[in-house]
C-alpha atoms as a PDB file:
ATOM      1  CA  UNK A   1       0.000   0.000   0.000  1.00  0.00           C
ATOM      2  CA  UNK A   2       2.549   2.569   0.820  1.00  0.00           C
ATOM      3  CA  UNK A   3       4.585   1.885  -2.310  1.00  0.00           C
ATOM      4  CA  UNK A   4       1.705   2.552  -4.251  1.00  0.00           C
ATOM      5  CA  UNK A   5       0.429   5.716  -2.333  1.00  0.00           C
ATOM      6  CA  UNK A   6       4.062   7.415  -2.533  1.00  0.00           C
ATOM      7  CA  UNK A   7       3.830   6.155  -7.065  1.00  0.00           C
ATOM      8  CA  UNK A   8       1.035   8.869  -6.478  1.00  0.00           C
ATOM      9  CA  UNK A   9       2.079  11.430  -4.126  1.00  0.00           C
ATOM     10  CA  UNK A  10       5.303  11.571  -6.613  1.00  0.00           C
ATOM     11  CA  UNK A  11       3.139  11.801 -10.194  1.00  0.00           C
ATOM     12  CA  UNK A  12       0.754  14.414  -8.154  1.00  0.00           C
ATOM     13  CA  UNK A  13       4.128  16.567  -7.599  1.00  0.00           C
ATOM     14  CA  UNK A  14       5.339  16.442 -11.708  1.00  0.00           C
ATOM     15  CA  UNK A  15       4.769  20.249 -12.902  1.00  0.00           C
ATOM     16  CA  UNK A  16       2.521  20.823 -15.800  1.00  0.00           C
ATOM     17  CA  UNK A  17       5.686  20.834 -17.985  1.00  0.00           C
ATOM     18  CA  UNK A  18       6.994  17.622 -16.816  1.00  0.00           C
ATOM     19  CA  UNK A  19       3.216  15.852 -17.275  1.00  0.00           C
ATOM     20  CA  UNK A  20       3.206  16.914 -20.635  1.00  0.00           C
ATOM     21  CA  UNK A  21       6.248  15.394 -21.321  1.00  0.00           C
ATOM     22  CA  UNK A  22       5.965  12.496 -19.798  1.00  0.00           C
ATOM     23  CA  UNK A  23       2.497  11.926 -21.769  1.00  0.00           C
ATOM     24  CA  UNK A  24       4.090  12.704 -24.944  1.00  0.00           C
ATOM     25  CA  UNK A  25       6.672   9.852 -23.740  1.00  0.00           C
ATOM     26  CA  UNK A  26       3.950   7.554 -23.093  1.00  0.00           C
ATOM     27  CA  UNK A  27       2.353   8.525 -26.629  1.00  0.00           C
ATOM     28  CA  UNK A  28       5.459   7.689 -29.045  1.00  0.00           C
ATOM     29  CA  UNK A  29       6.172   4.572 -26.758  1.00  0.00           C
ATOM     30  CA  UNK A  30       2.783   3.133 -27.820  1.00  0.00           C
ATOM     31  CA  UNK A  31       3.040   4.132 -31.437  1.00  0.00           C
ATOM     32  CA  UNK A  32       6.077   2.405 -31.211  1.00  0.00           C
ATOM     33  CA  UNK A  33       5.024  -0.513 -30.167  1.00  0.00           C
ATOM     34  CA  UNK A  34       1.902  -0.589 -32.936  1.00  0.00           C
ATOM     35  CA  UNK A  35       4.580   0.148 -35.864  1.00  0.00           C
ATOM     36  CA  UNK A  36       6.693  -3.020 -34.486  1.00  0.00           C
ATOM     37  CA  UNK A  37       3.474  -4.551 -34.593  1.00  0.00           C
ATOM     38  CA  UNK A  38       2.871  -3.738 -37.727  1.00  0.00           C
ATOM     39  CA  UNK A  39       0.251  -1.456 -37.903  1.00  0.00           C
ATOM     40  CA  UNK A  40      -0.020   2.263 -39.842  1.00  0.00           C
ATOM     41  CA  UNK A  41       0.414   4.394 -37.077  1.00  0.00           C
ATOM     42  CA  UNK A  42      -0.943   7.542 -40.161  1.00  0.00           C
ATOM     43  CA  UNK A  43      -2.899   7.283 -42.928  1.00  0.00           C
ATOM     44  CA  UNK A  44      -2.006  10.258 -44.892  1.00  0.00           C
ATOM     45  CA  UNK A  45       0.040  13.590 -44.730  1.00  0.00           C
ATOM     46  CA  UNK A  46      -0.075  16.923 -46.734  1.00  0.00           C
ATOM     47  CA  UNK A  47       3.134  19.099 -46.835  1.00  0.00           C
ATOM     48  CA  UNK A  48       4.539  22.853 -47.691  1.00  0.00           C
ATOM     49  CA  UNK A  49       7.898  23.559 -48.462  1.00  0.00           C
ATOM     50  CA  UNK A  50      10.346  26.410 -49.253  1.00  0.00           C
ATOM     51  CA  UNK A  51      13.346  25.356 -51.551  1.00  0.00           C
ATOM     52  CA  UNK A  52      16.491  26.528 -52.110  1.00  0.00           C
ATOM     53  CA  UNK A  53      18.522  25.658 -55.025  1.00  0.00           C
ATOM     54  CA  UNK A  54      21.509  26.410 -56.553  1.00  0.00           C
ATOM     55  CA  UNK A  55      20.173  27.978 -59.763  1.00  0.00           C
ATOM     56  CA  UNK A  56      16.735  29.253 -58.125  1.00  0.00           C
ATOM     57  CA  UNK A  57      14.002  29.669 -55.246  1.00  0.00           C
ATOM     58  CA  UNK A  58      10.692  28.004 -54.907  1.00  0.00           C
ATOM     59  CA  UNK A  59       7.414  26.488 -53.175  1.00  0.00           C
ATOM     60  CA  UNK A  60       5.581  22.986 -53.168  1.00  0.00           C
ATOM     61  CA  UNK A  61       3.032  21.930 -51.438  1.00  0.00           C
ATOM     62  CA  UNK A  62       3.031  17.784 -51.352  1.00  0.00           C
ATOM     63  CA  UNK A  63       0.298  15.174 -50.751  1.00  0.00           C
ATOM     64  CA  UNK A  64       1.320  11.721 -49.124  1.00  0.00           C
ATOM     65  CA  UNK A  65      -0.585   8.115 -48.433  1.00  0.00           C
ATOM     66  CA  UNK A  66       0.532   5.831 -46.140  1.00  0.00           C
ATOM     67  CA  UNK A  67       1.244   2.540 -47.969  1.00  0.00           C
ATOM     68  CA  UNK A  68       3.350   0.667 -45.844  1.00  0.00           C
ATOM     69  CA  UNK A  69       5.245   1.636 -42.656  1.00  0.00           C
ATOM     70  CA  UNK A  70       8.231   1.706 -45.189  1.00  0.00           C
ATOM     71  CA  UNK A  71       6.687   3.272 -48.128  1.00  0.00           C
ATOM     72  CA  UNK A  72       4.505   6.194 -48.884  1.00  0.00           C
ATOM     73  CA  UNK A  73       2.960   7.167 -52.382  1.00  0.00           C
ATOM     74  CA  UNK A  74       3.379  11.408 -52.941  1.00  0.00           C
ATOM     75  CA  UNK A  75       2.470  13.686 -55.525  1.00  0.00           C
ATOM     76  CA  UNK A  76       3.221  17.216 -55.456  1.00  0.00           C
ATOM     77  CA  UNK A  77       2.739  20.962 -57.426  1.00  0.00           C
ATOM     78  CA  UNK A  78       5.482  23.134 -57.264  1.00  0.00           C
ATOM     79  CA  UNK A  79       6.417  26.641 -58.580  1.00  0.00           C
ATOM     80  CA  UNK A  80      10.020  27.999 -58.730  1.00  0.00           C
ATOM     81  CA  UNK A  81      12.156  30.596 -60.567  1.00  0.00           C
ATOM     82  CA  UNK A  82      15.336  29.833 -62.068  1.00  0.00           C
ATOM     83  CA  UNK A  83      18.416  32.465 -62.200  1.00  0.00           C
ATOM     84  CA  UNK A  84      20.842  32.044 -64.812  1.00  0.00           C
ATOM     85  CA  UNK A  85      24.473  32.075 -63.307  1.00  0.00           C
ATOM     86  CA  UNK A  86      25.702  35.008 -65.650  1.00  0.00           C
ATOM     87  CA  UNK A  87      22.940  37.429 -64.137  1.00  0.00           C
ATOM     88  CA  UNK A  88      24.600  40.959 -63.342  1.00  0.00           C
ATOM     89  CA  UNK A  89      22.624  43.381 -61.168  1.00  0.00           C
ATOM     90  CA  UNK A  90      23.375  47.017 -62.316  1.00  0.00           C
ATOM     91  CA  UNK A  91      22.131  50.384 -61.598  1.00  0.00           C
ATOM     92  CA  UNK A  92      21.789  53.623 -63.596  1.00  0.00           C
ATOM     93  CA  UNK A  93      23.069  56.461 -61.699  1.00  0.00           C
ATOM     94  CA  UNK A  94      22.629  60.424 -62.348  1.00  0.00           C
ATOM     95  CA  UNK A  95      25.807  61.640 -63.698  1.00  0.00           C
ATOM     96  CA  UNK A  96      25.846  65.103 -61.971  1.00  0.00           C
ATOM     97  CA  UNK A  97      23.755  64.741 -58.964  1.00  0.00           C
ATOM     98  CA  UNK A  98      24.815  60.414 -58.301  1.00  0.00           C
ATOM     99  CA  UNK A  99      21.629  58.977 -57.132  1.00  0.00           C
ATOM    100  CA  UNK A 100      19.759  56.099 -58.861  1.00  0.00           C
ATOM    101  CA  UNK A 101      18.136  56.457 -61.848  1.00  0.00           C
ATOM    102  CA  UNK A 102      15.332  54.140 -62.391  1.00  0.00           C
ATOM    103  CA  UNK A 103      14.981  50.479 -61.353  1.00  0.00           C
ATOM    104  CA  UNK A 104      18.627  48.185 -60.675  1.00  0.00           C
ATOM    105  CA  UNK A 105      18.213  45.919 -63.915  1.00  0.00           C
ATOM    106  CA  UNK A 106      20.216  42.850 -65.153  1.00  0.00           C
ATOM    107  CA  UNK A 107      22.049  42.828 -67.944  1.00  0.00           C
ATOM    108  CA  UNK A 108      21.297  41.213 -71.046  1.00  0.00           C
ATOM    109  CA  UNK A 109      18.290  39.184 -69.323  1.00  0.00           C
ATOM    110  CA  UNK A 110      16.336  37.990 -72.116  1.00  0.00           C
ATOM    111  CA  UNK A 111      13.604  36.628 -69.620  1.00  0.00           C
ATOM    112  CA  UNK A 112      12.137  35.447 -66.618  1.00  0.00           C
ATOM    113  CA  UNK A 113      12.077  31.999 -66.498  1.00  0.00           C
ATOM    114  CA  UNK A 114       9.643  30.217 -63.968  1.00  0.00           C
ATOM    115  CA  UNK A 115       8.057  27.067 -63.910  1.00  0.00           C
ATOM    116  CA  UNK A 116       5.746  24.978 -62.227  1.00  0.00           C
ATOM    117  CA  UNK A 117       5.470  21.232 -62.181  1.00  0.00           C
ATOM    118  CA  UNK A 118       3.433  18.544 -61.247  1.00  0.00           C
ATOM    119  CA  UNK A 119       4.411  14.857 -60.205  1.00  0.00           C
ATOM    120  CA  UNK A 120       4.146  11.293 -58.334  1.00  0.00           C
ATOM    121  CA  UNK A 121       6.819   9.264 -56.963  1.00  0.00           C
ATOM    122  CA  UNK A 122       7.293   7.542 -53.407  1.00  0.00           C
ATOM    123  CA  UNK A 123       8.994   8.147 -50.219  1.00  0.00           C
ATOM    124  CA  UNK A 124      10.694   5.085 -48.017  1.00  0.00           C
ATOM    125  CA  UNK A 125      11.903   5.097 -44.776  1.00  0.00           C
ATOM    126  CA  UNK A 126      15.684   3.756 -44.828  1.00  0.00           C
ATOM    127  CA  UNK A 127      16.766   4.837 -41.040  1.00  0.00           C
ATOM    128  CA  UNK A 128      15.444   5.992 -37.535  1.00  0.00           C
ATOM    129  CA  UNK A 129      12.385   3.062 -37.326  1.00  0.00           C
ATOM    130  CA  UNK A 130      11.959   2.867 -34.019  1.00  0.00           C
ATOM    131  CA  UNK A 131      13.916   5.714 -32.590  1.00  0.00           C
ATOM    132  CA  UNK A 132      12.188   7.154 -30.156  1.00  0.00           C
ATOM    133  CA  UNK A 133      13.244  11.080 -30.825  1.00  0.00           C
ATOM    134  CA  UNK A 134      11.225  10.707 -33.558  1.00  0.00           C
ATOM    135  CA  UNK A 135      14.110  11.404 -36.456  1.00  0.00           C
ATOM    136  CA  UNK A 136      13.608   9.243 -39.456  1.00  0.00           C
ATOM    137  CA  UNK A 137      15.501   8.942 -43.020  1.00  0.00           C
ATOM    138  CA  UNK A 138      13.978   8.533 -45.778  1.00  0.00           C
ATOM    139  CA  UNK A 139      14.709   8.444 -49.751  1.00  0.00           C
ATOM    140  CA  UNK A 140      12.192  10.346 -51.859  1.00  0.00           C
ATOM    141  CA  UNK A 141      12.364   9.922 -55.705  1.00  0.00           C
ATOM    142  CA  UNK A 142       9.811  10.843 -58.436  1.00  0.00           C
ATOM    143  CA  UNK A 143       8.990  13.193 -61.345  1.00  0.00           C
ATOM    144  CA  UNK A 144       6.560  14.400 -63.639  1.00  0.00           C
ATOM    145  CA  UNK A 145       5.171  17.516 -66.131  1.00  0.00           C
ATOM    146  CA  UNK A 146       7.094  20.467 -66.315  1.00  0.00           C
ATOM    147  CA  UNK A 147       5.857  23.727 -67.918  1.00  0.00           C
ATOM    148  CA  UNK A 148       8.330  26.364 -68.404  1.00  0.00           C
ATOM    149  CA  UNK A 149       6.966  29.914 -68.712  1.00  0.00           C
ATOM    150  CA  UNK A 150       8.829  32.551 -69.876  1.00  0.00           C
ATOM    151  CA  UNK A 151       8.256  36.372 -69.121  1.00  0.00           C
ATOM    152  CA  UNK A 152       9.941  39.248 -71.573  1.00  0.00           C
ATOM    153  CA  UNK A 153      12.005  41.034 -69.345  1.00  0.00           C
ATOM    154  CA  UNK A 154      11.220  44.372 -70.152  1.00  0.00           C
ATOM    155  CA  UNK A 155      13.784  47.704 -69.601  1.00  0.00           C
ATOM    156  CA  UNK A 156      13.493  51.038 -69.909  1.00  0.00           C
ATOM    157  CA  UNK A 157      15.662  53.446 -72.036  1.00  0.00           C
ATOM    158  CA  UNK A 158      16.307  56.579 -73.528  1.00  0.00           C
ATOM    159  CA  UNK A 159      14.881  56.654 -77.429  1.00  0.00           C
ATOM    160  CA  UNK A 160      18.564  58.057 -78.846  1.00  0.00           C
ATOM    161  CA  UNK A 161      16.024  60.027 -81.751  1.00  0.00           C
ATOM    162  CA  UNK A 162      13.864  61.771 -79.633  1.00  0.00           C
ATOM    163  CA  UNK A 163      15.610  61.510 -75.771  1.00  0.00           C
ATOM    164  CA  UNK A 164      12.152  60.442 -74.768  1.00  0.00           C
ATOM    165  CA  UNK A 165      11.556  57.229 -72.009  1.00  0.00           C
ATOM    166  CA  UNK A 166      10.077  54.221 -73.592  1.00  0.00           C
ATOM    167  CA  UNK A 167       9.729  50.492 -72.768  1.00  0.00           C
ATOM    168  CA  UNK A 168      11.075  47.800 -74.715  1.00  0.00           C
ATOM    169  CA  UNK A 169      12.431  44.097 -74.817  1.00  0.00           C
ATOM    170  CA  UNK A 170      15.023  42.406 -76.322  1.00  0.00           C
ATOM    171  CA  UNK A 171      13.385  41.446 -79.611  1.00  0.00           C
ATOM    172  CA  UNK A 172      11.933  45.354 -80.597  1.00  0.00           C
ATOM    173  CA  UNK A 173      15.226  46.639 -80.730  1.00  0.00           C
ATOM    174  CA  UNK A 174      17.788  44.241 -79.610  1.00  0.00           C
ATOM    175  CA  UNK A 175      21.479  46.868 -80.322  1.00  0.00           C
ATOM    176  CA  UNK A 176      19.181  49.477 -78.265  1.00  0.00           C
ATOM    177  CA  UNK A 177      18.029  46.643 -75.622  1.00  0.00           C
ATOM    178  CA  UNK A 178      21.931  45.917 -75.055  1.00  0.00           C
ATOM    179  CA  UNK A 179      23.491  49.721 -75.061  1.00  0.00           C
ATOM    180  CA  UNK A 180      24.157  50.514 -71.265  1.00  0.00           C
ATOM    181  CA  UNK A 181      24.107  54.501 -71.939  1.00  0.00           C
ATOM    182  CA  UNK A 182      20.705  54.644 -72.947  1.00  0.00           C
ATOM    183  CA  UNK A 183      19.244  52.173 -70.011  1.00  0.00           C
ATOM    184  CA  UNK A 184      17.473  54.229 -67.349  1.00  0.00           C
ATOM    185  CA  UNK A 185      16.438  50.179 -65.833  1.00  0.00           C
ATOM    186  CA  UNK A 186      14.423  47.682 -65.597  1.00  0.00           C
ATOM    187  CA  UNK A 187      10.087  48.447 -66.285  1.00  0.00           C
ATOM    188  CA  UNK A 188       9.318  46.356 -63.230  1.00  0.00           C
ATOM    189  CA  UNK A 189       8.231  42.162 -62.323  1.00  0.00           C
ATOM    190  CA  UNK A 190       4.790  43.032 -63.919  1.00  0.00           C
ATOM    191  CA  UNK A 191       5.604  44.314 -67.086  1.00  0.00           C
ATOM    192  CA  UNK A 192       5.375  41.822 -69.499  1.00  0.00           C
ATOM    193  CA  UNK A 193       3.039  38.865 -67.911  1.00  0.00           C
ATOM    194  CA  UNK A 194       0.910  39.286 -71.126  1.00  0.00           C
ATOM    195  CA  UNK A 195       3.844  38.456 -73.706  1.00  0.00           C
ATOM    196  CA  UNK A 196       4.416  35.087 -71.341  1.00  0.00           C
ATOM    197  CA  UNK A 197       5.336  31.586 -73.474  1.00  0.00           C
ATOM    198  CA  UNK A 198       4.412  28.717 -72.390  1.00  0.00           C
ATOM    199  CA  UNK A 199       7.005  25.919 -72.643  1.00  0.00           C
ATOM    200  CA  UNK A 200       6.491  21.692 -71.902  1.00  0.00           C
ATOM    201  CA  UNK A 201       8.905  19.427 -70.480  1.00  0.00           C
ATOM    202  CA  UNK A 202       9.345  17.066 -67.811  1.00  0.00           C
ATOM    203  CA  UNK A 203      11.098  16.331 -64.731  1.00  0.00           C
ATOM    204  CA  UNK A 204      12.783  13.441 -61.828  1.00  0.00           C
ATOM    205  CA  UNK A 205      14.222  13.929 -58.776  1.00  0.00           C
ATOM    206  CA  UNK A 206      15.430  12.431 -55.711  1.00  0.00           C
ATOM    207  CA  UNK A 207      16.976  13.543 -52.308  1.00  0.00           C
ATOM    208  CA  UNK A 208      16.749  12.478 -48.938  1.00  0.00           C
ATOM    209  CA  UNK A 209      14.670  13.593 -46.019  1.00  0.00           C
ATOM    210  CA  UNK A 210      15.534  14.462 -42.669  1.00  0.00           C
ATOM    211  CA  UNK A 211      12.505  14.032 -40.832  1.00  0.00           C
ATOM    212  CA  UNK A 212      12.392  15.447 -36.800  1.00  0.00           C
ATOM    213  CA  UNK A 213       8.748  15.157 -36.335  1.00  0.00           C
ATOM    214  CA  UNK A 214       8.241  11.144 -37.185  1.00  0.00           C
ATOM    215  CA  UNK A 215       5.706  10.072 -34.514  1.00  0.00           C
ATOM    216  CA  UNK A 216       4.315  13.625 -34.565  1.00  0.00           C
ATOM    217  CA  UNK A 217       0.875  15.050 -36.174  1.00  0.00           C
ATOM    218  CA  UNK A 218       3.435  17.781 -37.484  1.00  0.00           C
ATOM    219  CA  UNK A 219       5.592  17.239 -40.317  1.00  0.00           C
ATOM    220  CA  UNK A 220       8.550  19.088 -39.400  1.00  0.00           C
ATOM    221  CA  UNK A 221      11.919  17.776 -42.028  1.00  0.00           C
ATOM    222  CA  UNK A 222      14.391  19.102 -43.533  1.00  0.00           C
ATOM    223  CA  UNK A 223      15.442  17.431 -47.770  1.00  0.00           C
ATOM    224  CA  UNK A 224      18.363  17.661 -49.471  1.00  0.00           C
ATOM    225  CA  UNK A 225      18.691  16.341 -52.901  1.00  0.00           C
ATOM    226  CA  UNK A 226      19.031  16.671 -57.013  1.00  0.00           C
ATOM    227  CA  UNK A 227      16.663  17.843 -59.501  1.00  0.00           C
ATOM    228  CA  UNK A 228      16.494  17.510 -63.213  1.00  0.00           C
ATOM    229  CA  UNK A 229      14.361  19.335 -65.960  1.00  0.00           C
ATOM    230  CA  UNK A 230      14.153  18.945 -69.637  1.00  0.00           C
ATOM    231  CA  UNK A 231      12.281  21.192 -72.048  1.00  0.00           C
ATOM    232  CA  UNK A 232      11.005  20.429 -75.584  1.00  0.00           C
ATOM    233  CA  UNK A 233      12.386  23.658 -76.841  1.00  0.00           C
ATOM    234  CA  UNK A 234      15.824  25.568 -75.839  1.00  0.00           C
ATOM    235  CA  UNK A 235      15.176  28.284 -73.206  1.00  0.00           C
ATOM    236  CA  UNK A 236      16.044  31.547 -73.779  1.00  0.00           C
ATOM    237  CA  UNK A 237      17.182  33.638 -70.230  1.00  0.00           C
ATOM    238  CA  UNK A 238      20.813  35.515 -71.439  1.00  0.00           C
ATOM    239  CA  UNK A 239      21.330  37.664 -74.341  1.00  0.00           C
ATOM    240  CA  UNK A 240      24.790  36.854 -76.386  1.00  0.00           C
ATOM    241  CA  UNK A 241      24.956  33.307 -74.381  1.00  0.00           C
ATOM    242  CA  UNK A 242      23.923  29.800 -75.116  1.00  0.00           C
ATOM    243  CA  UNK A 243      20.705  28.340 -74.887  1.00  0.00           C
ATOM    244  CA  UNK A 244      19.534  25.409 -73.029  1.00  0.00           C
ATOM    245  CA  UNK A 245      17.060  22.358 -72.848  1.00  0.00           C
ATOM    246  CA  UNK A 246      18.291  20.497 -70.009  1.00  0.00           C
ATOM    247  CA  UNK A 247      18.871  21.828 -66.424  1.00  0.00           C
ATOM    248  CA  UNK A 248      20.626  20.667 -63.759  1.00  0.00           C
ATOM    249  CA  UNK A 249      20.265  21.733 -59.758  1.00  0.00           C
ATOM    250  CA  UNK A 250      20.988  20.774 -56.086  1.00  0.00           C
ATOM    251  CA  UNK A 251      18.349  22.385 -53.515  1.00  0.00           C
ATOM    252  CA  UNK A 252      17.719  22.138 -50.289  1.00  0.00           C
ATOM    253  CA  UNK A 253      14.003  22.122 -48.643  1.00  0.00           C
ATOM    254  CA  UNK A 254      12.623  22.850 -45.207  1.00  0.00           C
ATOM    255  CA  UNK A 255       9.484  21.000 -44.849  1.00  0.00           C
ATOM    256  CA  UNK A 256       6.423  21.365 -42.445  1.00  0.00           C
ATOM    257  CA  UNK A 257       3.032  20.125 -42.330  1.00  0.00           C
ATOM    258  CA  UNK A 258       0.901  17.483 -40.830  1.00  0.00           C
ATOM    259  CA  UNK A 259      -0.125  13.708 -40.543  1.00  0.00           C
ATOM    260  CA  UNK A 260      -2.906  12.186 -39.849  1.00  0.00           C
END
């Protein structure tokens, strides 16, 4: 009897923190025990993430299904933007006074190239079954459609007839598009969204996930891995430089979401 009266006295004296813990303790211990078991601890999970990659920036939101405690089915949407490594920020300043004229621009930027995909693949655990701080590897690998869509990049100049400001792109008046004296900068992200092409392609990828939130309701990961796109025309982003079809990054991804 007195064992069992001084179990209680000592859970009665855990703080609110130290319950909470202890509960969560209790909770992963039994999910544990049901994924040793073999049962699907989740059925499903839904996912945002911000990318980083090494020609770019972008956002996906994924979709997963529980298949197996090993394996999960994913599709996901994703828009990014991709920068093309001879980009050159400049800016037009007054020549008497020194301030900045206009917007900065980049140099010989043909146009904006974003693109937004679409695709299935599967994710499976590889490392961290079982551990109870919740930190699980897994591979993810997949691909899918790949539109490219490609914005003028519009600057504007000073008309060398009439001195006046106007607004152009590379193809009205490509020698005028490419003098530096007569650039006051760049006409802004919106100008242009009406002139946007509309490129198809496809896409894989595959990288591995870092995920500290396994036996959580929140996803909460970080991925690291490779990406590749290919394009059924050559993409024009650099004046005086060489087109491509293929592209080739590294990102990395912090992920967050939730399970269920």
């Amino acid at each position: 009897m007195f064992p069992i009266t001084l179990f209680a006295q000592k859970k009665k004296e855990l703080s609110p923190r130290q319950q909470k813990k202890a509960e969560r303790r209790e909770k992963i211990d039994k999910l544990i025990k049901q994924e040793e078991e073999g049962a699907l601890i989740f059925n499903k999970q839904s996912a945002f993430g911000i990318k980083l990659s090494t020609d770019g920036y972008g956002l996906f939101y994924e979709k997963g299904k529980y298949k197996t405690i090993t394996k999960t089915n994913l599709w996901w949407v994703e828009v990014n933007e991709h920068k093309n490594p001879k980009e050159q920020r400049f800016a037009t300043g007054d020549p008497y006074w020194g301030y900045t004229i206009g917007y900065p621009y980049i140099y010989g930027k043909i146009n904006n190239f974003y693109n937004f995909k679409i695709g299935i693949g599967q994710q499976r655990l590889i490392g961290g079954k079982g551990n109870k701080n919740g930190v699980a590897t897994s591979i993810n690998y997949g691909g899918g459609f790949a539109l490219a869509l490609m914005k003028p990049y519009f600057l504007d100049v000073s008309d060398p007839l009439t001195g006046e400001t106007k607004t152009i792109r590379y193809k009205d008046d490509e020698n005028l598009f490419l003098d530096q004296t007569r650039i006051i900068g760049s006409a802004g992200i919106l100008k242009g969204l009406g002139y946007t092409k509309y490129i198809p392609g496809f896409h894989i990828r595959t990288a591995l996930r870092f995920d500290y939130g396994r036996y959580n309701e929140l996803v909460s990961a970080i991925e690291a891995g490779i990406n590749a796109e290919y394009y059924t025309k050559e993409i024009e982003q650099m004046a005086l430089n060489k087109n491509y079809k293929f592209f080739f990054n590294a990102y990395v991804s912090i992920v967050f979401g939730k399970r269920k």
